[in-house]
C-alpha atoms as a PDB file:
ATOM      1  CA  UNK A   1       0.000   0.000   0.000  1.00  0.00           C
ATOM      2  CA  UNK A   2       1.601   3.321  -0.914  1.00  0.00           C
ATOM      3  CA  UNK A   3       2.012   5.709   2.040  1.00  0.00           C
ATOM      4  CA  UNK A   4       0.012   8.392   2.625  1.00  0.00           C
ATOM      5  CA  UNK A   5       0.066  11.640   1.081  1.00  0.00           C
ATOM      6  CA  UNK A   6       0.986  14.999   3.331  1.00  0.00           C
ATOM      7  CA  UNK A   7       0.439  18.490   3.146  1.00  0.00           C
ATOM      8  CA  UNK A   8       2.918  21.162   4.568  1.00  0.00           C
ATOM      9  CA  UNK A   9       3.304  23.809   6.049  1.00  0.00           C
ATOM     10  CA  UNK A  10       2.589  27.375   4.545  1.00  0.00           C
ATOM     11  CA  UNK A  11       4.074  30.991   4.488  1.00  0.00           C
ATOM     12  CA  UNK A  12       2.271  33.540   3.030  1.00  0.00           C
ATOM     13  CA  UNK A  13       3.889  36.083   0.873  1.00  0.00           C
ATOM     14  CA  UNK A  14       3.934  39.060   3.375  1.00  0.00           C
ATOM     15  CA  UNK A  15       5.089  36.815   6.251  1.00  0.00           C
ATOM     16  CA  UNK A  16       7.774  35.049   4.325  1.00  0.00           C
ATOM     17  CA  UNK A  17       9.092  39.049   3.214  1.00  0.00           C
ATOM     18  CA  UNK A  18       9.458  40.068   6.892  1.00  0.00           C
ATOM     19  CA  UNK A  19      11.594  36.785   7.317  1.00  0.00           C
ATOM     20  CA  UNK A  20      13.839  36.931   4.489  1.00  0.00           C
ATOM     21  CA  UNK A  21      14.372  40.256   5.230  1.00  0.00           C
ATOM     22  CA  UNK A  22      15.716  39.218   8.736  1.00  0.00           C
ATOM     23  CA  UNK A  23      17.636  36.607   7.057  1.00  0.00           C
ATOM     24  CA  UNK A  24      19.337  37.737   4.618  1.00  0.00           C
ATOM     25  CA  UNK A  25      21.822  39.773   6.647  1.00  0.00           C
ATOM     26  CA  UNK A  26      22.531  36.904   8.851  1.00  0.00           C
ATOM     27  CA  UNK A  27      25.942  34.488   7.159  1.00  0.00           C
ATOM     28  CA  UNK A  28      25.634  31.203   6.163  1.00  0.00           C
ATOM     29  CA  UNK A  29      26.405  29.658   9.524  1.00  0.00           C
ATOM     30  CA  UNK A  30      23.904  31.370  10.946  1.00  0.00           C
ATOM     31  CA  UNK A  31      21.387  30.529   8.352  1.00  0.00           C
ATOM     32  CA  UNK A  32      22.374  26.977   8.970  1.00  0.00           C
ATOM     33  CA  UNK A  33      21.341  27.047  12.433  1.00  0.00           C
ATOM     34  CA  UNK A  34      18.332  28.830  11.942  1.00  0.00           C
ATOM     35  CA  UNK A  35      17.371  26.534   9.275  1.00  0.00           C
ATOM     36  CA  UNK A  36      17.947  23.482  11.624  1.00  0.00           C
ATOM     37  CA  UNK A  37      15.269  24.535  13.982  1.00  0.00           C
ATOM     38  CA  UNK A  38      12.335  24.206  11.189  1.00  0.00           C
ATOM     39  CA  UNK A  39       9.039  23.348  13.259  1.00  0.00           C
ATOM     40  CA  UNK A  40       5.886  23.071  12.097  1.00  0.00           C
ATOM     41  CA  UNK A  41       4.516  24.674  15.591  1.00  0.00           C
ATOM     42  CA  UNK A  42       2.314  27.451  14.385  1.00  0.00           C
ATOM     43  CA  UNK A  43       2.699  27.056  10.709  1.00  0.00           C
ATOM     44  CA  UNK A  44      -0.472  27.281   8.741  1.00  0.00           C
ATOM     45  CA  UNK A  45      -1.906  24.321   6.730  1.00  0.00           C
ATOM     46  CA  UNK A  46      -3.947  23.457   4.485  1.00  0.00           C
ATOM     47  CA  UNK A  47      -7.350  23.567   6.730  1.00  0.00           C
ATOM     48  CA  UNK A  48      -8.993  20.139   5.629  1.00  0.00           C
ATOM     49  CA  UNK A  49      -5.741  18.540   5.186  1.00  0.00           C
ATOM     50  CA  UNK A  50      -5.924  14.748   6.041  1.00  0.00           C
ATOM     51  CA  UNK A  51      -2.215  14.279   6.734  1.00  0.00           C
ATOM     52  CA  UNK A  52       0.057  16.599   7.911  1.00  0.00           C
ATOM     53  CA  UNK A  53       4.007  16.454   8.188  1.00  0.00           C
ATOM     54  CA  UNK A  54       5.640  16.204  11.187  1.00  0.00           C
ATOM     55  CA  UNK A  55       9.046  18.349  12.589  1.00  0.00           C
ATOM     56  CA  UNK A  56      10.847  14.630  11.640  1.00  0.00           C
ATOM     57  CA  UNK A  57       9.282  14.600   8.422  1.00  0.00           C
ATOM     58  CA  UNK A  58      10.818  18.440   7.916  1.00  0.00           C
ATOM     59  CA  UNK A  59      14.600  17.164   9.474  1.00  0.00           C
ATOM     60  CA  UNK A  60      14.309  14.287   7.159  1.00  0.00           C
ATOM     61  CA  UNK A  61      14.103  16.503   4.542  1.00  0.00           C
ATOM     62  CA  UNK A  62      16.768  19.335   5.214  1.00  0.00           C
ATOM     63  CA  UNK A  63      19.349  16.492   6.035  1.00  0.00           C
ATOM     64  CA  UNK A  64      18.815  14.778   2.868  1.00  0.00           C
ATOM     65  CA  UNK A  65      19.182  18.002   0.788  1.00  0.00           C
ATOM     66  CA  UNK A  66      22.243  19.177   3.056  1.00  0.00           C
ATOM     67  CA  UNK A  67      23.586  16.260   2.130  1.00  0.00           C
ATOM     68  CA  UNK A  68      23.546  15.984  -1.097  1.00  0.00           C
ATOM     69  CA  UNK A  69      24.596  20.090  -1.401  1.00  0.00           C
ATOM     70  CA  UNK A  70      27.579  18.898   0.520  1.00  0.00           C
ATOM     71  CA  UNK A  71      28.676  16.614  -2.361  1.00  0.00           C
ATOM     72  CA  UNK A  72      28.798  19.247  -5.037  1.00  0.00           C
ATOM     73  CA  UNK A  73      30.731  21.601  -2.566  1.00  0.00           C
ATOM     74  CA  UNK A  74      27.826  23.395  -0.287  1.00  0.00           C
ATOM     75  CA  UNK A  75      28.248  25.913   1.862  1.00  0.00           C
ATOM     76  CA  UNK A  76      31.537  27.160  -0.252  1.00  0.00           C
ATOM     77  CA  UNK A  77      31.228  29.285  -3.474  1.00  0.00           C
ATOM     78  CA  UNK A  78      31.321  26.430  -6.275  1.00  0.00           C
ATOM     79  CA  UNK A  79      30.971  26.772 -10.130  1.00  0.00           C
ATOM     80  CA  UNK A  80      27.736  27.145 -11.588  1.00  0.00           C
ATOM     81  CA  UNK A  81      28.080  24.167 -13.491  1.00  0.00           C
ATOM     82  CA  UNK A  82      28.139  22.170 -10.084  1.00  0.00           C
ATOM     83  CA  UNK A  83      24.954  23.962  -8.594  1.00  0.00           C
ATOM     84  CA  UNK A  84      23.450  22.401 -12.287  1.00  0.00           C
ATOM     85  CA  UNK A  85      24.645  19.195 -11.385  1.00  0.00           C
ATOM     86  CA  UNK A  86      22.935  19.809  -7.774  1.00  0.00           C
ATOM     87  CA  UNK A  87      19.691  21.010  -9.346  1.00  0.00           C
ATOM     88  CA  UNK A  88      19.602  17.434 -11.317  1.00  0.00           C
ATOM     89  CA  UNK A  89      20.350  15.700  -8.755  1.00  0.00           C
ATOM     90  CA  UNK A  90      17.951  17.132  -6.043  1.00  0.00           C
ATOM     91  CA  UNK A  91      14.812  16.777  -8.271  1.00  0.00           C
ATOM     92  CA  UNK A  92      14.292  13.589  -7.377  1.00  0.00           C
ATOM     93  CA  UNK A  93      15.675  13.453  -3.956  1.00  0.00           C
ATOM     94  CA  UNK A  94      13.012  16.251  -3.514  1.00  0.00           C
ATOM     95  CA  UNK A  95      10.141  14.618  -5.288  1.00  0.00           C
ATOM     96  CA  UNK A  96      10.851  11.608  -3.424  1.00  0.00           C
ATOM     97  CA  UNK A  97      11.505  12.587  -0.246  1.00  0.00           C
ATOM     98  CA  UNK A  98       8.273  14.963   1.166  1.00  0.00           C
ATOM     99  CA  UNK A  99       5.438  12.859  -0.258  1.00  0.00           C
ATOM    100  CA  UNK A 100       3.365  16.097  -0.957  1.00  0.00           C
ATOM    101  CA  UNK A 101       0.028  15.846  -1.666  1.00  0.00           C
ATOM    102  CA  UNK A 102       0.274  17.399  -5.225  1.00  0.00           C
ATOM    103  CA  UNK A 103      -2.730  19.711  -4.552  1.00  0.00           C
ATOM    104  CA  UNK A 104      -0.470  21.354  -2.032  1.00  0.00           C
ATOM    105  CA  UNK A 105       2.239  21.415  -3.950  1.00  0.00           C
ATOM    106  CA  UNK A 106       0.349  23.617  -6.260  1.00  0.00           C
ATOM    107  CA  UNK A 107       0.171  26.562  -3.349  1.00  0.00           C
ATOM    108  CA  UNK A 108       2.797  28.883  -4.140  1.00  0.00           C
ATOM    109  CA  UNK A 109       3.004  29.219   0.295  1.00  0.00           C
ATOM    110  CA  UNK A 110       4.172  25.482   1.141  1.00  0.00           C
ATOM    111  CA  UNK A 111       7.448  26.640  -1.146  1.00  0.00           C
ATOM    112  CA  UNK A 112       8.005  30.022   0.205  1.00  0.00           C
ATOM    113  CA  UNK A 113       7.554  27.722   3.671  1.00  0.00           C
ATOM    114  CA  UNK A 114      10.903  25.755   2.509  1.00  0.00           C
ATOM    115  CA  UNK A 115      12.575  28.558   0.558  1.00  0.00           C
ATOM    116  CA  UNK A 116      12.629  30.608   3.877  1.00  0.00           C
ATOM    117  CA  UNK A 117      12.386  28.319   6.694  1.00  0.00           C
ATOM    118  CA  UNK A 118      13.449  25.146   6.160  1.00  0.00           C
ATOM    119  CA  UNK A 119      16.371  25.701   3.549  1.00  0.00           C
ATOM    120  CA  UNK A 120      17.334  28.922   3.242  1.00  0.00           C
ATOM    121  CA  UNK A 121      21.082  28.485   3.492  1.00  0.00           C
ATOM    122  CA  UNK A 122      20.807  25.956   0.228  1.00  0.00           C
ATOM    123  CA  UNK A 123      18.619  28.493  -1.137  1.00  0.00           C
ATOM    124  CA  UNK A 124      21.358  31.170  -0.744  1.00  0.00           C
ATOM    125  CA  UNK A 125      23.601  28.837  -1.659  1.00  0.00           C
ATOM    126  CA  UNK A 126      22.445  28.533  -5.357  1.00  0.00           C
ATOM    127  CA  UNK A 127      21.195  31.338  -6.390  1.00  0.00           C
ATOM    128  CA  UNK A 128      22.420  33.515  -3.835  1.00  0.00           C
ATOM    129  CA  UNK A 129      25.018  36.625  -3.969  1.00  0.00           C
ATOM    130  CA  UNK A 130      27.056  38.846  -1.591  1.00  0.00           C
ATOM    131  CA  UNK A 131      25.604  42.055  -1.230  1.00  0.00           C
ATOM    132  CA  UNK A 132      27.928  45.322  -0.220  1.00  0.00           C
ATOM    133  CA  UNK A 133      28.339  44.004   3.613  1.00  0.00           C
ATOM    134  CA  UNK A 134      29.538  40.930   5.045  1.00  0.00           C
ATOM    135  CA  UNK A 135      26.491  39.330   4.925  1.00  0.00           C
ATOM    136  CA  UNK A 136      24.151  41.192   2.872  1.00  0.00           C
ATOM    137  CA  UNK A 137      22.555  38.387   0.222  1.00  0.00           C
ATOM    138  CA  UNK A 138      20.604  39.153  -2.875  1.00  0.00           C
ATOM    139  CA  UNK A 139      18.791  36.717  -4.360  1.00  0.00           C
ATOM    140  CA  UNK A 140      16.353  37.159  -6.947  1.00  0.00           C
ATOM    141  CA  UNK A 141      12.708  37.824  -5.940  1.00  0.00           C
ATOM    142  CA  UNK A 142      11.375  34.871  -8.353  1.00  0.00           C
ATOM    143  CA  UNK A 143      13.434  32.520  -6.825  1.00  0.00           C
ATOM    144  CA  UNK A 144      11.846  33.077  -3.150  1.00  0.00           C
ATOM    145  CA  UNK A 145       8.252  34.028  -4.210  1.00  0.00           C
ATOM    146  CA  UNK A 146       7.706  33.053  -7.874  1.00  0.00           C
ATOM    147  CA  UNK A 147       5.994  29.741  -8.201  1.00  0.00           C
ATOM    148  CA  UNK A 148       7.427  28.552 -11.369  1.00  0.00           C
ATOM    149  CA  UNK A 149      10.825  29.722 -10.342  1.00  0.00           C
ATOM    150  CA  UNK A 150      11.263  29.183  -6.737  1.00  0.00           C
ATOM    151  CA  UNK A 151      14.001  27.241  -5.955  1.00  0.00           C
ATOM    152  CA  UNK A 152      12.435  24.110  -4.462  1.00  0.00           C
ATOM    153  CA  UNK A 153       9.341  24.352  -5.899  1.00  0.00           C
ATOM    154  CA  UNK A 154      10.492  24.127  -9.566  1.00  0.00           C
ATOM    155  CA  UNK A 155      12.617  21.037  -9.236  1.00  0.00           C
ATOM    156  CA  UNK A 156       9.706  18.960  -7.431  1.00  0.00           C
ATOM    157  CA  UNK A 157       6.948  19.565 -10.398  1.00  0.00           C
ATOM    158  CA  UNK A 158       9.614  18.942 -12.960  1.00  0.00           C
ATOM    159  CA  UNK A 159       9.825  15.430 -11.289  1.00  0.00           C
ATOM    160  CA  UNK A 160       5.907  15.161 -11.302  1.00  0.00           C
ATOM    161  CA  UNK A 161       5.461  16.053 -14.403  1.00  0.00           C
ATOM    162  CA  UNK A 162       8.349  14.884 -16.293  1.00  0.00           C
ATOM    163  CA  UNK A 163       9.100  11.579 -14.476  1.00  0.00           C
ATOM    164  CA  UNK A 164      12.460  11.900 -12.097  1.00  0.00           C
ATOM    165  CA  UNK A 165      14.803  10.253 -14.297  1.00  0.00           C
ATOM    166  CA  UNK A 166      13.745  12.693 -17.402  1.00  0.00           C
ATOM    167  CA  UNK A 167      14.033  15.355 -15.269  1.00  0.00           C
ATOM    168  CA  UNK A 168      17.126  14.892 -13.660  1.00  0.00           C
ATOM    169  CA  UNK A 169      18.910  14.607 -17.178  1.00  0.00           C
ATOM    170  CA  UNK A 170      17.278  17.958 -18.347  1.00  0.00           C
ATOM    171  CA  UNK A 171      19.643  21.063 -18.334  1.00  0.00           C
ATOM    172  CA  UNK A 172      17.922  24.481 -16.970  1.00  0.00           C
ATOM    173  CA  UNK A 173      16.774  25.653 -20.012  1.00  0.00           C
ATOM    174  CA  UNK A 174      15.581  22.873 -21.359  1.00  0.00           C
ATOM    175  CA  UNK A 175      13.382  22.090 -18.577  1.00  0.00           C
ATOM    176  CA  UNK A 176      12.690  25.456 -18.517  1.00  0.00           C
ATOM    177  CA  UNK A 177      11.222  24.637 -22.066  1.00  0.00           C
ATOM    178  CA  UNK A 178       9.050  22.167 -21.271  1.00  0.00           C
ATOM    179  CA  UNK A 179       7.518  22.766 -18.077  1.00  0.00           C
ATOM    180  CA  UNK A 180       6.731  26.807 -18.259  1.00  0.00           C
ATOM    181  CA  UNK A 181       4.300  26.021 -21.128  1.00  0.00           C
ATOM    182  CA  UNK A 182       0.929  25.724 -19.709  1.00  0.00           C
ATOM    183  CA  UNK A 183      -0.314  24.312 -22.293  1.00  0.00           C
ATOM    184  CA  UNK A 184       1.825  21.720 -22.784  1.00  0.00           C
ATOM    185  CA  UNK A 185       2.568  21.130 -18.834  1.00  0.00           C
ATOM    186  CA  UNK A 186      -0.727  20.415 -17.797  1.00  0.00           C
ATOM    187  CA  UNK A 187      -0.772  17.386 -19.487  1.00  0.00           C
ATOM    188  CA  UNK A 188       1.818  15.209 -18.128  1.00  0.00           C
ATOM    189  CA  UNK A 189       1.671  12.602 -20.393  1.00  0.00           C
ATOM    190  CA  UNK A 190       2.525  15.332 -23.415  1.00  0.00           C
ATOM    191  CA  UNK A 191       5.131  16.560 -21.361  1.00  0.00           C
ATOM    192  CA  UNK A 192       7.130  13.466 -20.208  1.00  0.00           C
ATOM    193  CA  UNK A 193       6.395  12.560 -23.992  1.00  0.00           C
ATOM    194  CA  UNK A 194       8.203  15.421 -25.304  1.00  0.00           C
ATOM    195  CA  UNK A 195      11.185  15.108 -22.539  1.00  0.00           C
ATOM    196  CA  UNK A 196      11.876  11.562 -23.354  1.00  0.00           C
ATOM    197  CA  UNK A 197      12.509  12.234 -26.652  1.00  0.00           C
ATOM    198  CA  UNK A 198      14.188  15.145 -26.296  1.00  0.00           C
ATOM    199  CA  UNK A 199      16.885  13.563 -24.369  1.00  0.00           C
ATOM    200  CA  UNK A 200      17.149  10.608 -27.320  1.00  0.00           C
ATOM    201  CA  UNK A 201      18.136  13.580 -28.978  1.00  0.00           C
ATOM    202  CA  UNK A 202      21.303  14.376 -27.090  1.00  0.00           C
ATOM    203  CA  UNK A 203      23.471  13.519 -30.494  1.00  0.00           C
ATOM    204  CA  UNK A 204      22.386  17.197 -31.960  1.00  0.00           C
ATOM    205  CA  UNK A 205      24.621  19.622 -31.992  1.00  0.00           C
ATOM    206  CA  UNK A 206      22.204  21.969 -32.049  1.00  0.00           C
ATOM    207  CA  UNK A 207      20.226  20.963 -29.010  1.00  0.00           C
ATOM    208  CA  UNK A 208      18.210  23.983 -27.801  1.00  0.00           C
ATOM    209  CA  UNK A 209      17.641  25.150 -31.087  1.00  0.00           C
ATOM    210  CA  UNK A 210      15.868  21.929 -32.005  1.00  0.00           C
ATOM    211  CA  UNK A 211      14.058  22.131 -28.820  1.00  0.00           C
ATOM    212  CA  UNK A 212      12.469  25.099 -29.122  1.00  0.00           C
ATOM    213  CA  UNK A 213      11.793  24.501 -32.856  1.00  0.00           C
ATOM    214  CA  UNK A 214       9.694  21.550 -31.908  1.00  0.00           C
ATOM    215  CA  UNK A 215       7.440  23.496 -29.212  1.00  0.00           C
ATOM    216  CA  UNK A 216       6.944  26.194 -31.673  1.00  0.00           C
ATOM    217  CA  UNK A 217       5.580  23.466 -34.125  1.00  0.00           C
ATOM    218  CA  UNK A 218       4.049  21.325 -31.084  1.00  0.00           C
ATOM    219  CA  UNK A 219       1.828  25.231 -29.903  1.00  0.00           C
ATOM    220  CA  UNK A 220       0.876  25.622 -33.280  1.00  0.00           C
ATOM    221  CA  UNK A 221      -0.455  21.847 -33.900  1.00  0.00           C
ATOM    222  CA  UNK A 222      -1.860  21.559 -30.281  1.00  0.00           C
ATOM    223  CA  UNK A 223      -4.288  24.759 -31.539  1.00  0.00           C
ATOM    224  CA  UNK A 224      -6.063  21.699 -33.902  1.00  0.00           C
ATOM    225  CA  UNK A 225      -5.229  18.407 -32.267  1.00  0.00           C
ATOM    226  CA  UNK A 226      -6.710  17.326 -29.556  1.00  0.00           C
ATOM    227  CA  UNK A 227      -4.558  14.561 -27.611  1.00  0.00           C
ATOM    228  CA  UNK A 228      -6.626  14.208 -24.869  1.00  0.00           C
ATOM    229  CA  UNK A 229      -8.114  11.739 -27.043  1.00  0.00           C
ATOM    230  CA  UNK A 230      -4.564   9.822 -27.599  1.00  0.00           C
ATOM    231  CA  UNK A 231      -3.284   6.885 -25.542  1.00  0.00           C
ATOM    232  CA  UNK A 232       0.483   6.708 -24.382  1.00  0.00           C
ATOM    233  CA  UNK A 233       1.974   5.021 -28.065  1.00  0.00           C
ATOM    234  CA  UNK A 234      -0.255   7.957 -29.989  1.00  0.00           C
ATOM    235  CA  UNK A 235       1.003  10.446 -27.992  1.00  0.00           C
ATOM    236  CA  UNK A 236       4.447   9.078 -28.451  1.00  0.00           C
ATOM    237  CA  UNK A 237       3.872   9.208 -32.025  1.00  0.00           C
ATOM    238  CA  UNK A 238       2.515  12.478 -32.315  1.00  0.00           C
ATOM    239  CA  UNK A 239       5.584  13.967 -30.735  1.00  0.00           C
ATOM    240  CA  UNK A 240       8.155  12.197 -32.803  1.00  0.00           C
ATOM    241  CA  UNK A 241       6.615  13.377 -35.931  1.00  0.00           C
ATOM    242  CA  UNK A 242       7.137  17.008 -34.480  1.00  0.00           C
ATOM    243  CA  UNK A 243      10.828  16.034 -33.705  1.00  0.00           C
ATOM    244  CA  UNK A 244      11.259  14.809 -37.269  1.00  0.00           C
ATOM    245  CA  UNK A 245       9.698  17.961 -38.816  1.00  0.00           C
ATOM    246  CA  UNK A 246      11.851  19.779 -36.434  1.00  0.00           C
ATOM    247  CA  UNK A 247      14.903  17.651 -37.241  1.00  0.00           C
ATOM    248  CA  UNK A 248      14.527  17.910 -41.131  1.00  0.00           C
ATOM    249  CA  UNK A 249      13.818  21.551 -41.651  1.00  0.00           C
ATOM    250  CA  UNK A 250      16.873  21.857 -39.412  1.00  0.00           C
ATOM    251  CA  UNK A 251      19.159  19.740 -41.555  1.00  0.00           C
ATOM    252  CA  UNK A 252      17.631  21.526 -44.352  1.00  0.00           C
ATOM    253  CA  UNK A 253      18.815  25.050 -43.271  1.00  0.00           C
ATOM    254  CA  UNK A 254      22.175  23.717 -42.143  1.00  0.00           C
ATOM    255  CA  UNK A 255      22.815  22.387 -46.018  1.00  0.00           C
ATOM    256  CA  UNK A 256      21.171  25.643 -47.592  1.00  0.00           C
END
């Protein structure tokens, strides 16, 4: 039987802008610490929620993503090439680890919750930057309060709606791609469809290029085609003959 679902705790936006402003003048050690005292005692949730997570359920959690920052050289200044690597590596850690309910995972609040509370030193970390003090750190507003792009937030739906192993193999962009595409994100089948055979695609030189190509063509057909009415192998097939289209005109150009 497959465990039960939880729901977590929330920050609304105001609240979660009074905290970051405490916190980002504080350094990293201090963030650490603060981080490492994440309770759910007086957190909001969702009010009918059938499951909650506990304060283990949150240590859990922050020790498995501490972890794995550590192996790609958290808290020290690394390359942005190895905060990539982390990104692919954490979406399914992430995904696999909370056992959201995905109805909460679609409030905006449970991530500004873990962006500001539970893992703010990892969120500083990646994306953050040294202001004109000490400890002074900017980080871009998206990536605290943004749903598509907060930090945590971003890597979990990538993993529910692109399947962990797809995701994890996806650079930023190219999930970027994919997943901010409403049209094609909300249905998951489409999207894992179209990640899958992106990344059989990986001999292109031309890799971006070809992806955005084929969601240019995939918008424009989606306008007629219904493939709500497609099972998984016509789905599949529908996206390859994009890719091919895609692939040909390409080769085309290249030779002309």
């Amino acid at each position: 039987m497959k465990p039960q679902l939880k729901c977590y705790p929330r920050y609304t936006f105001a609240h979660g802008a009074l905290l970051w402003d405490e916190l980002r003048v504080k350094s990293m050690d201090e963030l650490s610490a603060y981080a490492a005292t994440a309770t759910t005692a007086g957190a909001l949730f969702y009010p009918m929620a059938s499951a909650r997570c506990s304060d283990d359920d949150l240590r859990r959690i922050r020790m498995k993503l501490v972890a794995l920052a550590e192996d790609y050289g958290f808290p020290r200044e690394v390359s942005r090439s190895d905060k990539t690597r982390f990104d692919r590596a954490a979406v399914g850690v992430l995904h696999d680890s909370m056992g959201i309910l995905p109805a909460d995972a679609a409030c905006n609040e449970v991530w500004i919750f873990l962006n500001v509370r539970l893992l703010p030193d990892i969120m500083v970390w990646r994306y953050g930057s040294p202001g004109m003090g000490e400890a002074d750190w900017r980080v871009s507003i998206d990536r605290i309060f943004t749903f598509n792009r907060s930090t945590f937030g971003r890597l979990w739906w990538r993993a529910q709606l692109l399947g962990t192993s797809q995701a994890s193999q996806l650079a930023e962009d190219e999930a970027v791609q994919i997943v901010e595409r409403p049209r094609i994100a909300g249905y998951p089948r489409l999207a894992a469809a179209i990640a899958r055979r992106h990344i059989e695609s990986t001999a292109s030189s031309q890799r971006m290029e070809l992806l955005r190509d084929v969601m240019k063509r995939l918008t424009r057909r989606l306008a007629v085609v219904s493939i709500f009415v497609m099972d998984e192998s016509q789905i599949r097939l529908f996206v390859e003959e994009v890719f091919t289209e895609s692939e040909e005109a390409m080769a085309l150009a290249n030779t002309s």
